[in-house]
PDB file of N, CA and C in Angstrom:
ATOM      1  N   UNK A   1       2.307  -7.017 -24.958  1.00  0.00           N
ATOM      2  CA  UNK A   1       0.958  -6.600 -25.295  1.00  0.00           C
ATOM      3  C   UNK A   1       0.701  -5.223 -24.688  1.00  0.00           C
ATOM      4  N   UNK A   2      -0.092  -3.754 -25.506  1.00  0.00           N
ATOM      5  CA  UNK A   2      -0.099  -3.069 -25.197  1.00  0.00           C
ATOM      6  C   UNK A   2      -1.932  -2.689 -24.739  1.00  0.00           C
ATOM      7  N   UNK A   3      -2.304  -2.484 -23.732  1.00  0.00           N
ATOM      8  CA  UNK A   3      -3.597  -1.710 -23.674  1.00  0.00           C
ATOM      9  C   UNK A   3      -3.829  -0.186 -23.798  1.00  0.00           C
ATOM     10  N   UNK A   4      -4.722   0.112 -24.104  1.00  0.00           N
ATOM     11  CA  UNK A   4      -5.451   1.412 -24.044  1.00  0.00           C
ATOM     12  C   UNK A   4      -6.182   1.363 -22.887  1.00  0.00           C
ATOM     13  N   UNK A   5      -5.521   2.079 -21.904  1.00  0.00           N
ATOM     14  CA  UNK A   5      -6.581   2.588 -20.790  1.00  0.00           C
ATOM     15  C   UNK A   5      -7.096   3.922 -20.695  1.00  0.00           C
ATOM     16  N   UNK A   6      -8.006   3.481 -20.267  1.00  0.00           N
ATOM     17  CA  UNK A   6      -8.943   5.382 -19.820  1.00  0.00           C
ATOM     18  C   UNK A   6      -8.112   6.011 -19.283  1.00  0.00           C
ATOM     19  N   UNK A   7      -7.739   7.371 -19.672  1.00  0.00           N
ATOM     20  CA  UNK A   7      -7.238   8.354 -18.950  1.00  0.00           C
ATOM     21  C   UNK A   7      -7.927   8.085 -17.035  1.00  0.00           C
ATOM     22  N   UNK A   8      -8.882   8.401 -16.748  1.00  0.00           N
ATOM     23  CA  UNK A   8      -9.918   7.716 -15.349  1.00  0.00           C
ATOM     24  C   UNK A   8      -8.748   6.821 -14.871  1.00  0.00           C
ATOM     25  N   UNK A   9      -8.804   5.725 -15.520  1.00  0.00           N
ATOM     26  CA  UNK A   9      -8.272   4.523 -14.584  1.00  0.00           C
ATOM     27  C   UNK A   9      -6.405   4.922 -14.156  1.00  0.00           C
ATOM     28  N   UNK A  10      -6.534   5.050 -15.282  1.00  0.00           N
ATOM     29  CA  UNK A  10      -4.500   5.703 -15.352  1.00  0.00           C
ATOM     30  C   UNK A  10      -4.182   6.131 -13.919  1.00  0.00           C
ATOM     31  N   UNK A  11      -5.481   7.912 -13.999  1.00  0.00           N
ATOM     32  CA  UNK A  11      -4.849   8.324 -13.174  1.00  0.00           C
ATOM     33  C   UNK A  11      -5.502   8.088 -11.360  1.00  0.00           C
ATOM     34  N   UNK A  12      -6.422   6.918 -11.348  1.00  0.00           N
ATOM     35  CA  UNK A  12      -6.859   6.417 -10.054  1.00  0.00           C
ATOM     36  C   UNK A  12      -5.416   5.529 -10.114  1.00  0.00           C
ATOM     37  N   UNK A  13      -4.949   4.587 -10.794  1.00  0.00           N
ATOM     38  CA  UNK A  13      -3.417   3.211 -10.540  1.00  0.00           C
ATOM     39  C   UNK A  13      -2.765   4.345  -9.865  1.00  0.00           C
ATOM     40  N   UNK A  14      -2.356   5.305 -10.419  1.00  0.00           N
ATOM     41  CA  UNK A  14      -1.285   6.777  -9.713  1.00  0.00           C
ATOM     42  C   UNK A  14      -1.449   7.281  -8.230  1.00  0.00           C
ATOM     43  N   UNK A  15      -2.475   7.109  -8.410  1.00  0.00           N
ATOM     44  CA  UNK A  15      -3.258   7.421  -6.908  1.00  0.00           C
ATOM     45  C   UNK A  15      -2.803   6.892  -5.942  1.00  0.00           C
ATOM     46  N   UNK A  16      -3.534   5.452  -6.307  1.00  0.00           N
ATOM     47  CA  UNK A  16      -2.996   4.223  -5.470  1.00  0.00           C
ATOM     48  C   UNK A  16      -1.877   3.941  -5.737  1.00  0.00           C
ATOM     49  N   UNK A  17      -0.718   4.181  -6.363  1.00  0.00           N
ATOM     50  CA  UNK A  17       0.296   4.085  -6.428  1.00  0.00           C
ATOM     51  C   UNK A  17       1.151   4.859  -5.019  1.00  0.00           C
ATOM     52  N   UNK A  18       0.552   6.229  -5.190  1.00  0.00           N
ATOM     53  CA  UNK A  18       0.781   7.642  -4.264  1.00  0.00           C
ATOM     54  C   UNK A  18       0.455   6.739  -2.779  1.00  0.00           C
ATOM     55  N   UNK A  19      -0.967   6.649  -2.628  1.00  0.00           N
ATOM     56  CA  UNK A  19      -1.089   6.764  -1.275  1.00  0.00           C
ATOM     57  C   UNK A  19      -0.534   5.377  -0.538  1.00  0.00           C
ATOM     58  N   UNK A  20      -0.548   4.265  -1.727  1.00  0.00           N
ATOM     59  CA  UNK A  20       0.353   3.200  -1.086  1.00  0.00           C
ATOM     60  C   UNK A  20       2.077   3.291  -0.543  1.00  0.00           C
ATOM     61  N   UNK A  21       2.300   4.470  -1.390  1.00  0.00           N
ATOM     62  CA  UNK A  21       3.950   4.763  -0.769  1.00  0.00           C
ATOM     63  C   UNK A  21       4.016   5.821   0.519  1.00  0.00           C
ATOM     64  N   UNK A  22       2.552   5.964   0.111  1.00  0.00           N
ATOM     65  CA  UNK A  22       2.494   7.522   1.921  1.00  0.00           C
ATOM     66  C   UNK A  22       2.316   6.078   2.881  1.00  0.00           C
ATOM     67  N   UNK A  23       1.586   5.402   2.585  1.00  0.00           N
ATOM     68  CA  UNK A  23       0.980   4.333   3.650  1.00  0.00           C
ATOM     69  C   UNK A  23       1.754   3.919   4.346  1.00  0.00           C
ATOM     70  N   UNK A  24       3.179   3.056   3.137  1.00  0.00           N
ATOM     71  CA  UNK A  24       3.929   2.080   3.860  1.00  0.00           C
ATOM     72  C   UNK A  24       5.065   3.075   4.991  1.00  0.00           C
ATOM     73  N   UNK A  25       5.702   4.351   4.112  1.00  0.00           N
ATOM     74  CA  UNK A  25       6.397   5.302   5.103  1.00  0.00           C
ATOM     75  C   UNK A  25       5.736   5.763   6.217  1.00  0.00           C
ATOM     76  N   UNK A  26       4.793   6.050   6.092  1.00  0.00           N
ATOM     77  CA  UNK A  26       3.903   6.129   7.685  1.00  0.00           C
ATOM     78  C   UNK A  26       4.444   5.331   8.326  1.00  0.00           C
ATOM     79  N   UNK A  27       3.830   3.928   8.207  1.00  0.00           N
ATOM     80  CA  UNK A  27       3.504   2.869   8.771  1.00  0.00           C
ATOM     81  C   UNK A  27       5.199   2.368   9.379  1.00  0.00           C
ATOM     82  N   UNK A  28       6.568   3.084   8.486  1.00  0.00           N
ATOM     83  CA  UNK A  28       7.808   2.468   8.907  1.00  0.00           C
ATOM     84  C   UNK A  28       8.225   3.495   9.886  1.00  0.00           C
ATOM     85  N   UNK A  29       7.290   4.722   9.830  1.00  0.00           N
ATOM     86  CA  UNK A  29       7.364   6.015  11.313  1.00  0.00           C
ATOM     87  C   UNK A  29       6.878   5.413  12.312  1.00  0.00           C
ATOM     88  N   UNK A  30       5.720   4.585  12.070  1.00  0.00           N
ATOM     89  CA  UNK A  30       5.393   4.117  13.920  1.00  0.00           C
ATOM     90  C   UNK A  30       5.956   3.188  14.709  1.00  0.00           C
ATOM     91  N   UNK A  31       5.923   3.202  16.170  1.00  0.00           N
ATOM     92  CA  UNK A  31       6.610   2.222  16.784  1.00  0.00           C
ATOM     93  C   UNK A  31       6.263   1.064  16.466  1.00  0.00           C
ATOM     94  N   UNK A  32       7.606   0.067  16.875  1.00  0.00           N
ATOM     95  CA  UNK A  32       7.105  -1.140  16.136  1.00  0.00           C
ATOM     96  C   UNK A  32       6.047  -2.357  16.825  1.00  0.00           C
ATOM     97  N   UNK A  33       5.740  -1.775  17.974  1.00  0.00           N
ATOM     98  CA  UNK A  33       4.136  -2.329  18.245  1.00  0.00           C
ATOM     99  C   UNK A  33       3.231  -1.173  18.688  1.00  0.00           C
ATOM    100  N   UNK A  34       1.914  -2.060  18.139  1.00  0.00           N
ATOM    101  CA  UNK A  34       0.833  -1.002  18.341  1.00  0.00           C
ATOM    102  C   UNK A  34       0.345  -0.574  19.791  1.00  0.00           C
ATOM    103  N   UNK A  35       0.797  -1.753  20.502  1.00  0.00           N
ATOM    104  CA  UNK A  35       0.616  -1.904  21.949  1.00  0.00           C
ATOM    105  C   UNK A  35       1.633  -1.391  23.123  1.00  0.00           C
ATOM    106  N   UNK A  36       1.962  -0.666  24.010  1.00  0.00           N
ATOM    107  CA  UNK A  36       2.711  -0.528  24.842  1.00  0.00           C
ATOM    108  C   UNK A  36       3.577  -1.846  24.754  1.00  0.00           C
ATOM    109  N   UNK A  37       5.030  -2.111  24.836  1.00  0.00           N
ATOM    110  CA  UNK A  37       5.959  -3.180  24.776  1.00  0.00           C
ATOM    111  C   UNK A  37       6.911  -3.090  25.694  1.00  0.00           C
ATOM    112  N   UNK A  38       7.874  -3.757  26.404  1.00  0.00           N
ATOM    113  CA  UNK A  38       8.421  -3.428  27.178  1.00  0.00           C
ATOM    114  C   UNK A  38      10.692  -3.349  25.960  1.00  0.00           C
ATOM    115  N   UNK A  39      10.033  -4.403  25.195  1.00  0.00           N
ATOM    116  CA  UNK A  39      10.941  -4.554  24.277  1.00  0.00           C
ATOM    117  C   UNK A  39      11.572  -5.422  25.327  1.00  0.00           C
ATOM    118  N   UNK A  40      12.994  -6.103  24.825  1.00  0.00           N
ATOM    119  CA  UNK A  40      14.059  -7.795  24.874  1.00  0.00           C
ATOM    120  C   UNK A  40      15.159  -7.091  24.519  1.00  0.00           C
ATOM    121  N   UNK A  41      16.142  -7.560  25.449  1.00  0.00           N
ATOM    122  CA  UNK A  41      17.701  -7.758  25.393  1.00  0.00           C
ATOM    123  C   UNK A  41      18.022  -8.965  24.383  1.00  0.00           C
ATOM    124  N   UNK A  42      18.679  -8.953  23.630  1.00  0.00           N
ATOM    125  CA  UNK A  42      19.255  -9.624  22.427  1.00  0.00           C
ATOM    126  C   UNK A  42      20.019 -11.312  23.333  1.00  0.00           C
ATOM    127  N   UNK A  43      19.486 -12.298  23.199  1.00  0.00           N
ATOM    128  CA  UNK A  43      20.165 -13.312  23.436  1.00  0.00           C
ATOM    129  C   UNK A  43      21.083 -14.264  22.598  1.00  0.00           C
ATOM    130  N   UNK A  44      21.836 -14.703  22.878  1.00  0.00           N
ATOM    131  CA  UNK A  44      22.882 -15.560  22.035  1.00  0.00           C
ATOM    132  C   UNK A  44      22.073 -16.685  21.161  1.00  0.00           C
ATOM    133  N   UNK A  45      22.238 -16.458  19.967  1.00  0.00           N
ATOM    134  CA  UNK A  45      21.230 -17.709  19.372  1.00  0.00           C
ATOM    135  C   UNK A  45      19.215 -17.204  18.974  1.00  0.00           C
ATOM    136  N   UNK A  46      19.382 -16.384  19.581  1.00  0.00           N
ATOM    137  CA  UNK A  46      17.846 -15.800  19.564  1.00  0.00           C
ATOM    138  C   UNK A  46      17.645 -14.841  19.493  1.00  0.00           C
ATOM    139  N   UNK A  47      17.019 -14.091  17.952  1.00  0.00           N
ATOM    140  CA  UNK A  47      16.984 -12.920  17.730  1.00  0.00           C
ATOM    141  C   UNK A  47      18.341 -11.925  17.986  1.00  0.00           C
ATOM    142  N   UNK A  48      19.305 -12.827  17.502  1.00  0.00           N
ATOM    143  CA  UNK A  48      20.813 -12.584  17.668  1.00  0.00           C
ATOM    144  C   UNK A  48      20.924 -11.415  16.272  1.00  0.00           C
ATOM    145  N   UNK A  49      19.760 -11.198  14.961  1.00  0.00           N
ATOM    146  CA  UNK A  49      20.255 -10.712  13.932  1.00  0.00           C
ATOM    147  C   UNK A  49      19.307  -8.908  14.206  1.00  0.00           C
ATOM    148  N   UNK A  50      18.609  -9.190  15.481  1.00  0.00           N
ATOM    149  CA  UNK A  50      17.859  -7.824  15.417  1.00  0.00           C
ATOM    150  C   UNK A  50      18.864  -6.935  16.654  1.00  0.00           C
ATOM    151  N   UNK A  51      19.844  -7.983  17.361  1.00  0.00           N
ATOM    152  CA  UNK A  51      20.084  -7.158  18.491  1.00  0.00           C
ATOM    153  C   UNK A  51      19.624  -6.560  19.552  1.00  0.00           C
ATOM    154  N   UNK A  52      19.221  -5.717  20.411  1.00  0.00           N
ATOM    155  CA  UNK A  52      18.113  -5.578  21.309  1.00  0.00           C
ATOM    156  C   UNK A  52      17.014  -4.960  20.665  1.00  0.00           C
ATOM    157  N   UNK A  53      16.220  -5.076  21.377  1.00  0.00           N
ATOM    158  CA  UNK A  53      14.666  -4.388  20.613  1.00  0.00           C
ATOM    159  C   UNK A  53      14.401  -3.554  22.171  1.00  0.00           C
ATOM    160  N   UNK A  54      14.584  -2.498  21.739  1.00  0.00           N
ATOM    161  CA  UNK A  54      13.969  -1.722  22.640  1.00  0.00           C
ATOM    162  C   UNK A  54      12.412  -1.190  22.999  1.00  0.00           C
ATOM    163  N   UNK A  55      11.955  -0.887  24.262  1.00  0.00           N
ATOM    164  CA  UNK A  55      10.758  -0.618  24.774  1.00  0.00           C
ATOM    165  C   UNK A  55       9.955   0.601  23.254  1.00  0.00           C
ATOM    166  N   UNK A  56       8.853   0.214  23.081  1.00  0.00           N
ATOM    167  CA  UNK A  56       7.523   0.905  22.128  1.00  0.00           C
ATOM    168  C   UNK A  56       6.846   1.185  23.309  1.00  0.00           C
ATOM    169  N   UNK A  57       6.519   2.936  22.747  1.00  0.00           N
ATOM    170  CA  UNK A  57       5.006   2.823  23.301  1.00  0.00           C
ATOM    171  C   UNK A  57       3.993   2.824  23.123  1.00  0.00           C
ATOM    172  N   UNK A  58       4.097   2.060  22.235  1.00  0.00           N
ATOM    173  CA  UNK A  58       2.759   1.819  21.750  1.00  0.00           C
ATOM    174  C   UNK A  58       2.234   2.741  20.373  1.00  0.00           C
ATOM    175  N   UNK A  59       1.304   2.267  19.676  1.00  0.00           N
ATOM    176  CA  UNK A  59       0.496   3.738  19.200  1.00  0.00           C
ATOM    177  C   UNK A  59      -0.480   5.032  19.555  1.00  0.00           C
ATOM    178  N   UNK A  60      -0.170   5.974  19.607  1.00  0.00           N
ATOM    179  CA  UNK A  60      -1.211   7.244  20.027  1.00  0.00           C
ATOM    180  C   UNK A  60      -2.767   6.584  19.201  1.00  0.00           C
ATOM    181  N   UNK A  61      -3.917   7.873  20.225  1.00  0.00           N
ATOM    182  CA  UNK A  61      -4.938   7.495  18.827  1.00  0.00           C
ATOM    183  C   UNK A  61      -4.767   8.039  18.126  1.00  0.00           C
ATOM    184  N   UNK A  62      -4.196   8.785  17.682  1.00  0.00           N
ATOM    185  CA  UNK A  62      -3.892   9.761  16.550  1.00  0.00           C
ATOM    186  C   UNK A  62      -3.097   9.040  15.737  1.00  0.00           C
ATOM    187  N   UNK A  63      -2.160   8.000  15.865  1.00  0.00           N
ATOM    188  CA  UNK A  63      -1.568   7.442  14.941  1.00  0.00           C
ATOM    189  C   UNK A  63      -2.616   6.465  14.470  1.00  0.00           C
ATOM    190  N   UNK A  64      -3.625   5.666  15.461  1.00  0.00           N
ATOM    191  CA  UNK A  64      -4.475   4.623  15.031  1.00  0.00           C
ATOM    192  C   UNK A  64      -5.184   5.551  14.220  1.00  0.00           C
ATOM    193  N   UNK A  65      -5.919   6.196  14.255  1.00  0.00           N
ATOM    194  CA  UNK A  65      -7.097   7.027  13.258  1.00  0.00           C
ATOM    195  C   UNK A  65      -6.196   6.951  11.844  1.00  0.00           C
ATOM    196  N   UNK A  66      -4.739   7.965  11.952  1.00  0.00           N
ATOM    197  CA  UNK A  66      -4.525   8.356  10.476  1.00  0.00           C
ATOM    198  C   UNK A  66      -4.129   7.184   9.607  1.00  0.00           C
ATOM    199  N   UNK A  67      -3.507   5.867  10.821  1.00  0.00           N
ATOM    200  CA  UNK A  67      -3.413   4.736  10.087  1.00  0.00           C
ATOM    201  C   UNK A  67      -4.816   3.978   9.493  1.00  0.00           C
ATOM    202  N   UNK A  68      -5.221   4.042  10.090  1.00  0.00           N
ATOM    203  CA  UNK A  68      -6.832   3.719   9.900  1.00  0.00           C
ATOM    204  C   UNK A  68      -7.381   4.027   8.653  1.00  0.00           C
ATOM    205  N   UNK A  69      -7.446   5.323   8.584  1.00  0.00           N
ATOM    206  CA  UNK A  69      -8.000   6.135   7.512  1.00  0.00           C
ATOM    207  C   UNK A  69      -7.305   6.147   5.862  1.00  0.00           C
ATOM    208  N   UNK A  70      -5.858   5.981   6.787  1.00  0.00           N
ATOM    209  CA  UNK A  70      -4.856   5.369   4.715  1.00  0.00           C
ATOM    210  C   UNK A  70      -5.402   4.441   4.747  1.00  0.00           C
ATOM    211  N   UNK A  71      -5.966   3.275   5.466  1.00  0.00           N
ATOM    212  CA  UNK A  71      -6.327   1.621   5.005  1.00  0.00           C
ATOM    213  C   UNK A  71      -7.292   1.508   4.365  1.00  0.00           C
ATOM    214  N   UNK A  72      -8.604   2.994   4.959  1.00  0.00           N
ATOM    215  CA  UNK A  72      -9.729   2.841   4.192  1.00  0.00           C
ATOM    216  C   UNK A  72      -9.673   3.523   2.867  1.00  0.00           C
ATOM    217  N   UNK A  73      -8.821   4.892   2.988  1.00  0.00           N
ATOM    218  CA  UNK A  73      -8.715   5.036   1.489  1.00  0.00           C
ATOM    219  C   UNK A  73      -7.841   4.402   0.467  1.00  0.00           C
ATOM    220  N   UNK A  74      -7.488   3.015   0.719  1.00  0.00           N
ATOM    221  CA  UNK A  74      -6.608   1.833   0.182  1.00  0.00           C
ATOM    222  C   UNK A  74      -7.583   1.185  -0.527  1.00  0.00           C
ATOM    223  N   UNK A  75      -8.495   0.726   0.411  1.00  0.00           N
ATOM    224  CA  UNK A  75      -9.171  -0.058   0.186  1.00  0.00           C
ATOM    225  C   UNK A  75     -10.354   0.567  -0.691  1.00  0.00           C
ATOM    226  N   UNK A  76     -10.607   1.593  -0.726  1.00  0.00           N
ATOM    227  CA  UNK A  76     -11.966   2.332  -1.594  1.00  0.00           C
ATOM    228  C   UNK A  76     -10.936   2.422  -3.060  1.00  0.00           C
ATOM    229  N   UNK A  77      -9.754   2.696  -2.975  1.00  0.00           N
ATOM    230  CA  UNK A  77      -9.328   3.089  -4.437  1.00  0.00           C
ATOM    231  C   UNK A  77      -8.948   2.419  -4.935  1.00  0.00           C
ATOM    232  N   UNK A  78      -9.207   0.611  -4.182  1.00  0.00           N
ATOM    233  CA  UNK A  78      -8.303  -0.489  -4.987  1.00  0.00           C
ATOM    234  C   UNK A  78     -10.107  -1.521  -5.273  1.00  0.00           C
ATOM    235  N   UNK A  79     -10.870  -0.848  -4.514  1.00  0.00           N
ATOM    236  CA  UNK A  79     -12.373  -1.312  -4.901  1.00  0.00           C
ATOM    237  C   UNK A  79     -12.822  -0.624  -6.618  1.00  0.00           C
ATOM    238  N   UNK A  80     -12.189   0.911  -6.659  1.00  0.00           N
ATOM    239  CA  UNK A  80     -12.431   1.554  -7.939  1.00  0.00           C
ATOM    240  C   UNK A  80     -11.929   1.258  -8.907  1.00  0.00           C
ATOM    241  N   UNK A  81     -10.475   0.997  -8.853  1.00  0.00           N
ATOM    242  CA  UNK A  81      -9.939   0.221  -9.504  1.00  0.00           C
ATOM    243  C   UNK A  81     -10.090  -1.140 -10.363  1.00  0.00           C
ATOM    244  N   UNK A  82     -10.302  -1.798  -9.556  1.00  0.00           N
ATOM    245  CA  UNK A  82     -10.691  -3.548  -9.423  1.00  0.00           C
ATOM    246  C   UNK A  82     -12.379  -3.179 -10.386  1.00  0.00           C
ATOM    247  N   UNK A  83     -12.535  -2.796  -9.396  1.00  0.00           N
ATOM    248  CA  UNK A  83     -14.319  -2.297 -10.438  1.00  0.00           C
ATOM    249  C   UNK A  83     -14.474  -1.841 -11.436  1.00  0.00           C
ATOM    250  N   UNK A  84     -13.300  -1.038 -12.047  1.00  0.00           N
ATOM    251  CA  UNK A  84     -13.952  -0.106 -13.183  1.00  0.00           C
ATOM    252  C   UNK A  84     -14.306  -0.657 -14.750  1.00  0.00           C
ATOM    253  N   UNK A  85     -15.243  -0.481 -14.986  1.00  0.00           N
ATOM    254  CA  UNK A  85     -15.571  -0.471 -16.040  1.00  0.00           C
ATOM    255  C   UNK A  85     -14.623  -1.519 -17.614  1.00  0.00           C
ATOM    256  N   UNK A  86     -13.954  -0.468 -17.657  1.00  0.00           N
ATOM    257  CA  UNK A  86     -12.949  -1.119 -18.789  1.00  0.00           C
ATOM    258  C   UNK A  86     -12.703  -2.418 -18.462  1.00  0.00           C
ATOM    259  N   UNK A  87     -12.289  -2.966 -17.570  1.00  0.00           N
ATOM    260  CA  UNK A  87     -12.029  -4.644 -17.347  1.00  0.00           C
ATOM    261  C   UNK A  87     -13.124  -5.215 -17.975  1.00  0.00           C
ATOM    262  N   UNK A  88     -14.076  -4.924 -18.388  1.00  0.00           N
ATOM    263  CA  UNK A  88     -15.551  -5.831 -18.898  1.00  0.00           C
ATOM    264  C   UNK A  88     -15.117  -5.764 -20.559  1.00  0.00           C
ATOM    265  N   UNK A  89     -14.036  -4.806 -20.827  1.00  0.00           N
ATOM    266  CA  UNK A  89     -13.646  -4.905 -21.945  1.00  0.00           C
ATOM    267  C   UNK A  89     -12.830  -5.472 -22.998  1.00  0.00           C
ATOM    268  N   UNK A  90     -11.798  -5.975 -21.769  1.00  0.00           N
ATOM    269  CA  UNK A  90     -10.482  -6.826 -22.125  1.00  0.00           C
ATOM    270  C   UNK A  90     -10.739  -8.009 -22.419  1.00  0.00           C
ATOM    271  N   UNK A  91     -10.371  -8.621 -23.068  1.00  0.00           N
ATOM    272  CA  UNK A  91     -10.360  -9.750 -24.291  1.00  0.00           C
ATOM    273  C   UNK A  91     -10.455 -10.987 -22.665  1.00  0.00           C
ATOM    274  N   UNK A  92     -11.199 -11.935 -22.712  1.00  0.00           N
ATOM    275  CA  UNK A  92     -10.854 -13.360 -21.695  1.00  0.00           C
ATOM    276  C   UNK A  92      -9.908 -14.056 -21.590  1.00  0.00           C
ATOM    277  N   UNK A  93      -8.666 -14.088 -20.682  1.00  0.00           N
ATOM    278  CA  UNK A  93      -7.989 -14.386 -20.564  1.00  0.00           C
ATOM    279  C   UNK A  93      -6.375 -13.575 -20.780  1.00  0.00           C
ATOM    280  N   UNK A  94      -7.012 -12.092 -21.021  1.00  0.00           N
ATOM    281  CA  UNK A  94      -5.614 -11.441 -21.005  1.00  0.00           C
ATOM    282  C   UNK A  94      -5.941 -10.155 -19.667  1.00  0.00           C
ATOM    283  N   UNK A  95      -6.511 -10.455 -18.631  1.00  0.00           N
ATOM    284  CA  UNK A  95      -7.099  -9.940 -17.614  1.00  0.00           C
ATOM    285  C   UNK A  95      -6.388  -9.027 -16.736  1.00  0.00           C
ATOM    286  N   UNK A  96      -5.452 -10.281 -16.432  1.00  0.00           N
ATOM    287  CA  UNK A  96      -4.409 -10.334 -16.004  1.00  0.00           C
ATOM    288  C   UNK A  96      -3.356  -9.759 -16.239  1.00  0.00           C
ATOM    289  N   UNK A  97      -2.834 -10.020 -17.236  1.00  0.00           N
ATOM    290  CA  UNK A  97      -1.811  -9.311 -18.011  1.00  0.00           C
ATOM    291  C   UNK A  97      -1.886  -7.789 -18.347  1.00  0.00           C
ATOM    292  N   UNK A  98      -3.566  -7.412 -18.610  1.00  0.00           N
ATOM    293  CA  UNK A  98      -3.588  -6.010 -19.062  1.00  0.00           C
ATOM    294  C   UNK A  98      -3.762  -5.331 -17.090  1.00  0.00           C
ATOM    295  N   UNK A  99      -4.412  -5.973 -16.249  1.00  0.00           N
ATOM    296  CA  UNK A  99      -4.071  -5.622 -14.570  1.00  0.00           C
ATOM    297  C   UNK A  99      -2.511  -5.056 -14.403  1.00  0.00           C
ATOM    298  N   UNK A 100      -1.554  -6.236 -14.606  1.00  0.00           N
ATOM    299  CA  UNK A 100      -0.615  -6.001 -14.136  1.00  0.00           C
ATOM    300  C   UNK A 100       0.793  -4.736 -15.399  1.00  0.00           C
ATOM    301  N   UNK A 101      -0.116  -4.578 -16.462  1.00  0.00           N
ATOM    302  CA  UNK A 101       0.398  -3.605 -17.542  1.00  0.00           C
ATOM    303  C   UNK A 101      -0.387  -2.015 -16.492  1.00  0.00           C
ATOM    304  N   UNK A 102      -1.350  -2.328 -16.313  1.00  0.00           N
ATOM    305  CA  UNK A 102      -1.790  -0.735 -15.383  1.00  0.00           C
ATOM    306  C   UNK A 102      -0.508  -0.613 -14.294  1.00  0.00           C
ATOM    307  N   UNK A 103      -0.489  -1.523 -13.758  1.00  0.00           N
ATOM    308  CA  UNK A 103       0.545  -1.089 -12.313  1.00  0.00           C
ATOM    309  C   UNK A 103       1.735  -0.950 -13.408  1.00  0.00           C
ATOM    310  N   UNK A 104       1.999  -1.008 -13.869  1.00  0.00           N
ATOM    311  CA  UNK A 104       3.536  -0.783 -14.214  1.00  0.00           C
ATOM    312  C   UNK A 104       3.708   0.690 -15.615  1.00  0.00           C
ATOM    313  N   UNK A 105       2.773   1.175 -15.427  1.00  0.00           N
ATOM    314  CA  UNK A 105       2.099   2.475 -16.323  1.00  0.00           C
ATOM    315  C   UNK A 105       3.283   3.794 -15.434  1.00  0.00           C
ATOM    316  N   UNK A 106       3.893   4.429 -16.040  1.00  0.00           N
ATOM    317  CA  UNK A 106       4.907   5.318 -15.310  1.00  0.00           C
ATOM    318  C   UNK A 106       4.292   6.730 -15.370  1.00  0.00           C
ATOM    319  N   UNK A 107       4.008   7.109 -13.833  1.00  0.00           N
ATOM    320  CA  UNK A 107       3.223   8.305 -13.245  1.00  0.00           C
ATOM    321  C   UNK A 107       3.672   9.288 -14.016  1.00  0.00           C
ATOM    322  N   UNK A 108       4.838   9.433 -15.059  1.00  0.00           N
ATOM    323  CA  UNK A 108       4.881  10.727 -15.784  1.00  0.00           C
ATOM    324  C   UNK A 108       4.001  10.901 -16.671  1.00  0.00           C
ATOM    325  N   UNK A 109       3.718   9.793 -16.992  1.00  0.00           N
ATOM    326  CA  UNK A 109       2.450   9.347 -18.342  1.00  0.00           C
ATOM    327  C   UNK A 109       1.015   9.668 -17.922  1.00  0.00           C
ATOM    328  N   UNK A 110       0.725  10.128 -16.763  1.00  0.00           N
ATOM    329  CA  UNK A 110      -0.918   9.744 -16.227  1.00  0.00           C
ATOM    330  C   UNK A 110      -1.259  11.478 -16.147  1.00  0.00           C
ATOM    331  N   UNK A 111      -2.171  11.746 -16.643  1.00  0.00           N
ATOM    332  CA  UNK A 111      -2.494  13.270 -16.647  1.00  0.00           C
ATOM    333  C   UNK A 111      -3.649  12.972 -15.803  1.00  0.00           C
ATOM    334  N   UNK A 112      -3.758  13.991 -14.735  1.00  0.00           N
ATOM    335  CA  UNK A 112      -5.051  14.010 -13.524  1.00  0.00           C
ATOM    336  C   UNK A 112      -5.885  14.885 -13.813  1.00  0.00           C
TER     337      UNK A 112
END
């Protein structure tokens, strides 16, 4: 099944497409706790597949803010999304289907 979406919505999915892939690479740059850690020596039988986990220090505030701030602009462009308009248009019961036809819309296609 094919939809017609608004140029609008196209290129907000792209968006959120974008800032969800800045988000998660951020998020695989910071240490892996947010908290000062001292990190674990690898024991036989336990956490035998991570090997040692070494000491984090934690997150800066500077990492909390910019992480912070991708979550809120996550969350505002998946509110615009979810909200817009055209969904009041789609036939009952193909909701879904035309949702998950937006995410899979290929960013060469979306003019901003």
């Amino acid at each position: 099944m094919s939809f017609d979406f608004p140029p609008r919505l196209r290129a907000l999915q792209a968006q959120l497409h974008r800032v969800r892939a800045e988000y998660t690479a951020y998020c695989q740059s910071l240490p892996w706790s947010v908290d000062p850690h001292p990190g674990w020596e690898a024991r036989e039988g336990v956490y035998s597949h991570r090997g040692d986990v070494p000491a984090s220090p934690g997150y800066t505030d500077k990492q909390r803010r910019r992480k912070a701030a991708f979550e809120r602009r996550l969350r505002r462009l998946t509110g615009v999304v979810v909200d817009h308009p055209f969904w009041s248009t789609v036939e009952r019961g193909q909701v879904v289907a035309a949702r998950m036809a937006l995410k899979r819309v290929p960013a060469e296609d979306v003019q901003e």
